[in-house]
Protein backbone atom coordinates (compact mmCIF):
# COMPACT_ATOMS: atom_id res chain seq x y z
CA UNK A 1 151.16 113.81 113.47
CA UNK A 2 150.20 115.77 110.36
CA UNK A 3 146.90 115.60 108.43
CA UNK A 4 147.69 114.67 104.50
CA UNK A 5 145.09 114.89 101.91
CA UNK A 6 146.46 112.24 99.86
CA UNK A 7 145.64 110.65 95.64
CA UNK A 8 143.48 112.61 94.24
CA UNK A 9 141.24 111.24 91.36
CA UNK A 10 141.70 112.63 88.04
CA UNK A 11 137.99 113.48 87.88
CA UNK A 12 135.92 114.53 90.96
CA UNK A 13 133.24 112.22 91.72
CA UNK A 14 130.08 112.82 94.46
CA UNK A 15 131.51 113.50 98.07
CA UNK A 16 129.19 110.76 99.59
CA UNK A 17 131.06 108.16 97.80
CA UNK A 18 134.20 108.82 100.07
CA UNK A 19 136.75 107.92 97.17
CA UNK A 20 137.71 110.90 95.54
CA UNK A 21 140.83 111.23 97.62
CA UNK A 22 141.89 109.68 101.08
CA UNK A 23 142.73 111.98 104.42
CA UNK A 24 145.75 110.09 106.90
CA UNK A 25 147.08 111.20 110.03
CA UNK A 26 151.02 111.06 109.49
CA UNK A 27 154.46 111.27 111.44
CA UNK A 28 156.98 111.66 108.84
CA UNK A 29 159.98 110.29 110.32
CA UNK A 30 163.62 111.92 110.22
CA UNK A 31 165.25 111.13 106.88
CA UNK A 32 168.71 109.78 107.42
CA UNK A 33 171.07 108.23 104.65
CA UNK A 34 169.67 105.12 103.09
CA UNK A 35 172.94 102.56 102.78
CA UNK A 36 171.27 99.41 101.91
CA UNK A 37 171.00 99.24 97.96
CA UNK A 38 172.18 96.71 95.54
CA UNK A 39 171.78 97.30 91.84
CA UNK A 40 172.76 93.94 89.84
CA UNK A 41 173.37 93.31 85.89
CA UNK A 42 175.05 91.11 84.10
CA UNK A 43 175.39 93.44 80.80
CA UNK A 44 176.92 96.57 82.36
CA UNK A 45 178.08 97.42 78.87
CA UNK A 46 174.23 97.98 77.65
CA UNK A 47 173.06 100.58 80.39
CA UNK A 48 174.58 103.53 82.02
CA UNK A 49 173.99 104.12 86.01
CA UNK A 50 173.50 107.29 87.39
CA UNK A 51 173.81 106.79 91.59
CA UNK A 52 174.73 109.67 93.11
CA UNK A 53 173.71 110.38 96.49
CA UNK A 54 171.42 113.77 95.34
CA UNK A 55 169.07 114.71 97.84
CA UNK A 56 166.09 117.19 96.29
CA UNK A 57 162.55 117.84 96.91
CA UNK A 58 160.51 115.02 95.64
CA UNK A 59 156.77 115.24 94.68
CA UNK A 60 154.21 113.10 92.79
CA UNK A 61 150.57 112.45 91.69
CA UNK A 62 150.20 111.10 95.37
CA UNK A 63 150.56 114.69 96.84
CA UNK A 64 153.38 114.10 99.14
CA UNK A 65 156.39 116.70 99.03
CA UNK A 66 159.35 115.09 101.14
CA UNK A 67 163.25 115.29 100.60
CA UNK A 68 164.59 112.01 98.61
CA UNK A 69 167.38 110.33 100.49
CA UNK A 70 168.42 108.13 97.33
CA UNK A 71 168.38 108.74 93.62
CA UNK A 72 168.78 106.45 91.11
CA UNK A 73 168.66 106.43 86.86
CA UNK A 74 169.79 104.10 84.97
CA UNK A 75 169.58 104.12 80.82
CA UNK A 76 169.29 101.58 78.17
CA UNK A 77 171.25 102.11 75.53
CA UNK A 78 169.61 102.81 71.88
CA UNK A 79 168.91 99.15 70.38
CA UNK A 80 170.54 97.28 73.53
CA UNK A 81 168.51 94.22 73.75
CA UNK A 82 169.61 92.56 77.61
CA UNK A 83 168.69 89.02 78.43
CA UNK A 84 168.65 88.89 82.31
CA UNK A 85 166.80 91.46 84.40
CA UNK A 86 168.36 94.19 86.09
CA UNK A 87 167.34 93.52 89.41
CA UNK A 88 167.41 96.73 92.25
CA UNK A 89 167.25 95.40 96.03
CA UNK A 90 166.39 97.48 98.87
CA UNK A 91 167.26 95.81 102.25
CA UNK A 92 165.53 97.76 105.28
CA UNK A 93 167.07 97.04 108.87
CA UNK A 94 167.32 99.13 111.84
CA UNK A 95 170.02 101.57 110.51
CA UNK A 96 168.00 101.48 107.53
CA UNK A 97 164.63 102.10 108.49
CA UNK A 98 163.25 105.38 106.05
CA UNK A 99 163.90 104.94 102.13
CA UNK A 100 162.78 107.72 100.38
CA UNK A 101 164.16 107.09 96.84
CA UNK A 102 163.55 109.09 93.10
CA UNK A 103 164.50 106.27 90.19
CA UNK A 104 164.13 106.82 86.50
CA UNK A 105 164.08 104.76 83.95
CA UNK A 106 165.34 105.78 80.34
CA UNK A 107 164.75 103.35 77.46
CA UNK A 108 166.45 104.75 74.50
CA UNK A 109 165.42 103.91 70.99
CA UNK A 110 164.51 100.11 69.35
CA UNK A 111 166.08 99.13 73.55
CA UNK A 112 164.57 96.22 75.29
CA UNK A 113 165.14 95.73 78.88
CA UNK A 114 163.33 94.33 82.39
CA UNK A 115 163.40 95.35 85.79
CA UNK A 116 163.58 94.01 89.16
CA UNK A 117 162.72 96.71 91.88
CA UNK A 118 162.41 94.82 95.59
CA UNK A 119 162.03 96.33 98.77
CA UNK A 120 162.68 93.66 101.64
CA UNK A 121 162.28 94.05 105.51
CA UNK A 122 160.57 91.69 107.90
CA UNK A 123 161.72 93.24 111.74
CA UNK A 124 160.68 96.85 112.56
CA UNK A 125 158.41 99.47 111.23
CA UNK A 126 159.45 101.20 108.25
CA UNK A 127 158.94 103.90 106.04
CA UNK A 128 158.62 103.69 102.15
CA UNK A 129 158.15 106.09 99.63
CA UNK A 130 159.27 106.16 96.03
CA UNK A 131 158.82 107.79 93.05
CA UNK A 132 159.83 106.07 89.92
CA UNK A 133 159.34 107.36 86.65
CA UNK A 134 159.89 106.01 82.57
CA UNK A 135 160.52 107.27 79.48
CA UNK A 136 160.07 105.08 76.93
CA UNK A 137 161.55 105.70 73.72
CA UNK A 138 159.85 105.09 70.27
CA UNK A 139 160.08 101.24 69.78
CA UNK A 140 161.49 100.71 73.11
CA UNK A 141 159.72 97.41 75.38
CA UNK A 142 160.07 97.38 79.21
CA UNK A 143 158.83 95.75 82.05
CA UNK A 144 159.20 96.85 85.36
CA UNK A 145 158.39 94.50 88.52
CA UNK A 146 158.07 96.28 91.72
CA UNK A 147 157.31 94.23 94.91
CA UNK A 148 156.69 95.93 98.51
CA UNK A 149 157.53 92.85 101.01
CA UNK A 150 157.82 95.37 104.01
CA UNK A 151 157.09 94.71 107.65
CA UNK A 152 153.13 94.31 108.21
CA UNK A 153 153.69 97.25 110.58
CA UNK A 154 155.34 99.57 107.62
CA UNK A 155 154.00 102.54 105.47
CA UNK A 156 154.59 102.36 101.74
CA UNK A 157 153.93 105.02 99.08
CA UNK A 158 154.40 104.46 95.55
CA UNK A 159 153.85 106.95 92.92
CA UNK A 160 154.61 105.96 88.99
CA UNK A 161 154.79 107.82 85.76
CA UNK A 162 155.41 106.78 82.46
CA UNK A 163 155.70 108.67 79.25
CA UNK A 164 155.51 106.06 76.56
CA UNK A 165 156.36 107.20 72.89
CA UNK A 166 155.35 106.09 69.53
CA UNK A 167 155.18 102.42 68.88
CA UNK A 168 156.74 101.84 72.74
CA UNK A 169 155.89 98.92 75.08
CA UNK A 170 155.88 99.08 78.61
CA UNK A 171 154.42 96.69 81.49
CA UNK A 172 154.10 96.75 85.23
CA UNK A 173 153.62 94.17 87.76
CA UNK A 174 153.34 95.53 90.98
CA UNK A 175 152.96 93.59 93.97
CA UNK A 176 151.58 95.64 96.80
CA UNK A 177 151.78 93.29 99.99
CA UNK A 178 153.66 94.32 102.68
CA UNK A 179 152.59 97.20 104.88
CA UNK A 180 149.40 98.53 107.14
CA UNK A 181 149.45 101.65 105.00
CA UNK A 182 149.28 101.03 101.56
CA UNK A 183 149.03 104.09 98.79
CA UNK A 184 150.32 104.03 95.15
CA UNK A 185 149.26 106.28 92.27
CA UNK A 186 149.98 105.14 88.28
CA UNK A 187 150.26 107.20 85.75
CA UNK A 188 150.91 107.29 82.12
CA UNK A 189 150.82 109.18 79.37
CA UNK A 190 150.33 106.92 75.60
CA UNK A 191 151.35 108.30 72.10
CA UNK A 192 150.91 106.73 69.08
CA UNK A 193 150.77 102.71 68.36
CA UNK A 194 152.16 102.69 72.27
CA UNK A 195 151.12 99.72 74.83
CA UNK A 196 150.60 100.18 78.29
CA UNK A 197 149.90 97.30 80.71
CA UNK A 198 149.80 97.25 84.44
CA UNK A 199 148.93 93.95 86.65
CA UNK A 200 148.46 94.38 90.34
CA UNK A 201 148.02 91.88 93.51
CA UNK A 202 147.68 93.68 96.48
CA UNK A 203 146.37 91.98 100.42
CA UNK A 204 145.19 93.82 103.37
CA UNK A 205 144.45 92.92 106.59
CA UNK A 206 144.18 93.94 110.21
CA UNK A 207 143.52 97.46 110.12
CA UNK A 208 145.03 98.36 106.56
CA UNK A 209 144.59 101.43 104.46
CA UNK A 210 145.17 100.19 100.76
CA UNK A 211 144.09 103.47 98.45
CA UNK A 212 145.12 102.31 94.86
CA UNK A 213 144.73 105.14 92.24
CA UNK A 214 145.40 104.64 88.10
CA UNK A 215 145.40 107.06 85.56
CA UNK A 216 146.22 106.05 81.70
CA UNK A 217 145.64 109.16 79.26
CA UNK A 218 145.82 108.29 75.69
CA UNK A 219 146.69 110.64 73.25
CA UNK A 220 148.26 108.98 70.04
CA UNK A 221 146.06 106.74 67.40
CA UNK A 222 145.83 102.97 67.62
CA UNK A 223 147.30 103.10 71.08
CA UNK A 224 146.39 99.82 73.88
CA UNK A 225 146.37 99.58 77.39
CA UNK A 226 145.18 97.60 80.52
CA UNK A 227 144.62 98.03 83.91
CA UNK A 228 143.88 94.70 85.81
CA UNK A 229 144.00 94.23 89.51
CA UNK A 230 143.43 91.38 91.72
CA UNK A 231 143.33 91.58 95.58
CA UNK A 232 141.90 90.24 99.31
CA UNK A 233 141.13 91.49 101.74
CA UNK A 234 140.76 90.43 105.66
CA UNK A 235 140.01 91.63 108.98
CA UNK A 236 139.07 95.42 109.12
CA UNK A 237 140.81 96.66 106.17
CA UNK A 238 139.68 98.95 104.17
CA UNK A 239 140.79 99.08 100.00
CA UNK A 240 139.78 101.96 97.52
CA UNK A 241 140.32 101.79 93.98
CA UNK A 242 140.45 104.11 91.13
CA UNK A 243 141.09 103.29 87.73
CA UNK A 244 140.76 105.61 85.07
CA UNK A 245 141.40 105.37 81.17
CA UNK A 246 141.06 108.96 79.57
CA UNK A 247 140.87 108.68 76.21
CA UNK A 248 141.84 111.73 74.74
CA UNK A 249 140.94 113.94 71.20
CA UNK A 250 143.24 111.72 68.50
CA UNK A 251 143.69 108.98 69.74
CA UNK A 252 141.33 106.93 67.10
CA UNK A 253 141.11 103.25 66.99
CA UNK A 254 142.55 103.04 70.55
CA UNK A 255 141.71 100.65 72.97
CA UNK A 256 141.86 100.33 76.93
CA UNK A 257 140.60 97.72 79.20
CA UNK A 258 140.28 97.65 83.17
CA UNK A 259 139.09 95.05 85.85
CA UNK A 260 139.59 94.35 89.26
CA UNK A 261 138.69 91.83 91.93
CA UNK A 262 138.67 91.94 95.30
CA UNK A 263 137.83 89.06 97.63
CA UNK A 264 136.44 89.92 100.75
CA UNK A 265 137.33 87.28 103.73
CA UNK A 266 135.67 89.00 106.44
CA UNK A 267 132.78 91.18 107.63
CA UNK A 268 134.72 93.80 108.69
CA UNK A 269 136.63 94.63 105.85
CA UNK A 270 135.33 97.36 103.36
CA UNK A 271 135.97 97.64 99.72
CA UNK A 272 135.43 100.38 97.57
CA UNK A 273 136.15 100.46 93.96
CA UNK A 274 135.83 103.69 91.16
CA UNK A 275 136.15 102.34 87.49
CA UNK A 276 136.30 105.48 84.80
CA UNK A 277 136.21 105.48 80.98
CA UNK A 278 136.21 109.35 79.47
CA UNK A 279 136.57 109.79 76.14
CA UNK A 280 136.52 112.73 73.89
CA UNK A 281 137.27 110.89 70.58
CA UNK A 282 134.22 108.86 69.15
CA UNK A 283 136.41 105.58 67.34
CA UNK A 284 138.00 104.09 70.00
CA UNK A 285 137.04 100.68 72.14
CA UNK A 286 136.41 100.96 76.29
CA UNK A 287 135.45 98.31 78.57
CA UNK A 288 135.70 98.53 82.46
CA UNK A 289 134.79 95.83 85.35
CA UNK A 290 134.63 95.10 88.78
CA UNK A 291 133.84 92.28 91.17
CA UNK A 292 133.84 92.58 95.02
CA UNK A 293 132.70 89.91 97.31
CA UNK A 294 132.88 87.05 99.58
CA UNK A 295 134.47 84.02 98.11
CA UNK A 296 131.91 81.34 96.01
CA UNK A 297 130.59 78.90 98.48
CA UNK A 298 130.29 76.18 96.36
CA UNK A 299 134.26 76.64 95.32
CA UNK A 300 134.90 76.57 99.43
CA UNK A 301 132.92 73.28 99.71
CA UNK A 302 134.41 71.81 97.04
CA UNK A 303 137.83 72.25 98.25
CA UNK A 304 136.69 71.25 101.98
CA UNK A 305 135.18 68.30 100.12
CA UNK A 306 138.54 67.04 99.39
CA UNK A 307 139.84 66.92 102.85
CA UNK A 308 141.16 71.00 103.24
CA UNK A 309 140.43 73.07 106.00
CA UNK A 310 138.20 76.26 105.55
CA UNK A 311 141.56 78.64 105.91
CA UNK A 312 143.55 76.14 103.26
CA UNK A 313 140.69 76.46 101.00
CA UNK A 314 140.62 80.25 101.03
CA UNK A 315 144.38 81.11 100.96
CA UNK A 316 144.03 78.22 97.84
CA UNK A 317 141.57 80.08 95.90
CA UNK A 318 143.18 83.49 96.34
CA UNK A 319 146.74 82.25 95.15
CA UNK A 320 144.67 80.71 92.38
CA UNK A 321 143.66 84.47 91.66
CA UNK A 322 146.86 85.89 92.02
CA UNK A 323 148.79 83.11 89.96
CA UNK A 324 148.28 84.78 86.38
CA UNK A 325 149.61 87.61 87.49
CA UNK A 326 152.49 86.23 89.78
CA UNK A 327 153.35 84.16 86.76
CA UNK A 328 154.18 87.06 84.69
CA UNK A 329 156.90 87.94 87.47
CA UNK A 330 159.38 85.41 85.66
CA UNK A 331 161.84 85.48 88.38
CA UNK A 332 161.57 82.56 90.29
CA UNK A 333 163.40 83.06 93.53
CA UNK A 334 160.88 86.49 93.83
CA UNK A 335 157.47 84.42 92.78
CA UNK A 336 158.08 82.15 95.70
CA UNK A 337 158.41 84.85 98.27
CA UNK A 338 155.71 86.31 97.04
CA UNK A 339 153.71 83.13 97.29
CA UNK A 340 155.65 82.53 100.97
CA UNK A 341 154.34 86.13 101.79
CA UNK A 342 151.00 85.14 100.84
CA UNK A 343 150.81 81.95 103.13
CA UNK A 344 152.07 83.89 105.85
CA UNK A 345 149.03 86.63 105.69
């Protein structure tokens, strides 16, 4: 076991706090070939793949250095519009059990595209970690769906960064459930006229470590983004999050929004949140907000009222929280395992 000083906030914050960064005891397992990885499209003739087995040193905003055992980039070609998602499957099994995998995303110009990134495994312990990065071309739209259903038992690190280019869309959905270690880091960089939206759900229970860390600079004018997260927590977990919009010099008549809620379902479990607007250009529009607490009593009566037990009516509510977001997923064979994942936490 190795000591990792792990997500570091943009923007050091006072040490009593206990968020500016998380410490974890880890035993990096032996990376082995990673053979379980489907990529599927139905317009093969609009992107170009890029899956050649290179192994290289991989780092990220999380801080972890470790030797990718899959790479992956796939392009959109300039003004390819596609219609069904391309969807990128991960199963984990016993021969299968480490994934440590580097995919980019290229949107060329005026392109239009959605992805699909899934990593499945319900048996043994494993070990996640990816880095996935996106350049989005001026007048390009993406959006990107990536959903951890590991093993309760599993580690998972995910580290994201986006460069998004004038008058370029892109949106994340990232569902952050399976797991008893939990880190991702999300970062992006916003030029002119560019949008920039990321929606989170995220559970933790037992003895989890969730440590959730966002960073949006903007640096073009009239740029928009959002950060909203919404998440439980049970047992004796323990959740930190970070979300910071930097709005940088130039970036006039810009606009950035962030909120996150976290229901807390027992005493044990400790939640910790860090929302951060800086700003070093006077015309632009910030707002930032965050709710952490037990769930409304009177909502829990209500719903025991009409005949459901206290654990129906909590599990209830919290889908009810997650359900915007879920809904944005658009694939329905993944919302109901998310939703099936839920029930089963």
């Amino acid at each position: 076991m190795e000591k990792y000083t792990l997500n570091q906030t943009p923007v050091r914050t006072a040490k009593n706090f206990g968020i500016n960064d998380i410490n974890l005891e880890l035993e990096i397992p032996q990376i082995k070939e990673f053979c379980n990885a489907m990529i599927m499209c139905y317009e093969m003739d609009k992107i170009e793949v890029n899956d050649e087995k290179v192994h290289e040193k991989m780092t990220s905003k999380i801080g972890l250095e470790l030797d990718s055992n899959y790479s992956l980039e796939i392009k959109v070609l300039e003004n390819a519009h596609l219609k069904e998602p391309i969807i990128i499957d991960f199963s984990f099994d016993d021969e299968n059990d480490v994934l440590i995998d580097n995919i980019k995303i290229v949107m060329e110009k005026a392109s239009k595209a959605t992805f699909i990134i899934k990593y499945n495994g319900e048996d043994e312990k494993y070990f996640h970690y990816l880095k996935q990065e996106t350049s989005a071309m001026q007048d390009s739209e993406c959006k990107i769906v990536i959903a951890n259903l590991l093993n309760k038992d599993s580690e998972s690190f995910i580290a994201i960064e986006n460069n998004i280019e004038n008058n370029a869309k892109a949106e994340y959905i990232l569902a952050e459930l399976g797991g008893r270690t939990k880190i991702s880091n999300y970062y992006a960089n916003l030029k002119e006229f560019s949008e920039n939206n990321i929606k989170t759900i995220y559970l933790g229970t037992n003895e989890d470590i969730l440590d959730i860390n966002y960073n949006i600079e903007v640096y073009g004018k009239s740029a928009k983004c959002n950060i909203e997260a919404q998440g439980a927590i049970n047992g004796k977990a323990h959740k930190n999050f970070k979300g910071t919009i930097d709005f940088k010099q130039g970036c006039a008549n810009s606009k950035g929004i962030e909120n996150e809620n976290c229901v807390i379902l027992s005493e044990e479990a400790k939640s910790k949140s860090l929302p951060m607007l800086l700003c070093k250009e006077e015309n632009v529009e910030g707002e930032h907000g965050v709710s952490s607490g037990k769930i409304d009593k009177s909502k829990l009566f209500y719903l025991m009222t009409k005949g459901l037990s206290e654990k129906d009516s909590q599990k209830l509510i919290v889908k009810a929280n997650f359900s915007k977001i879920i809904n944005k997923i658009q694939n329905e064979d993944l919302e109901n395992k998310v939703i099936e994942i839920i029930d089963k936490i």
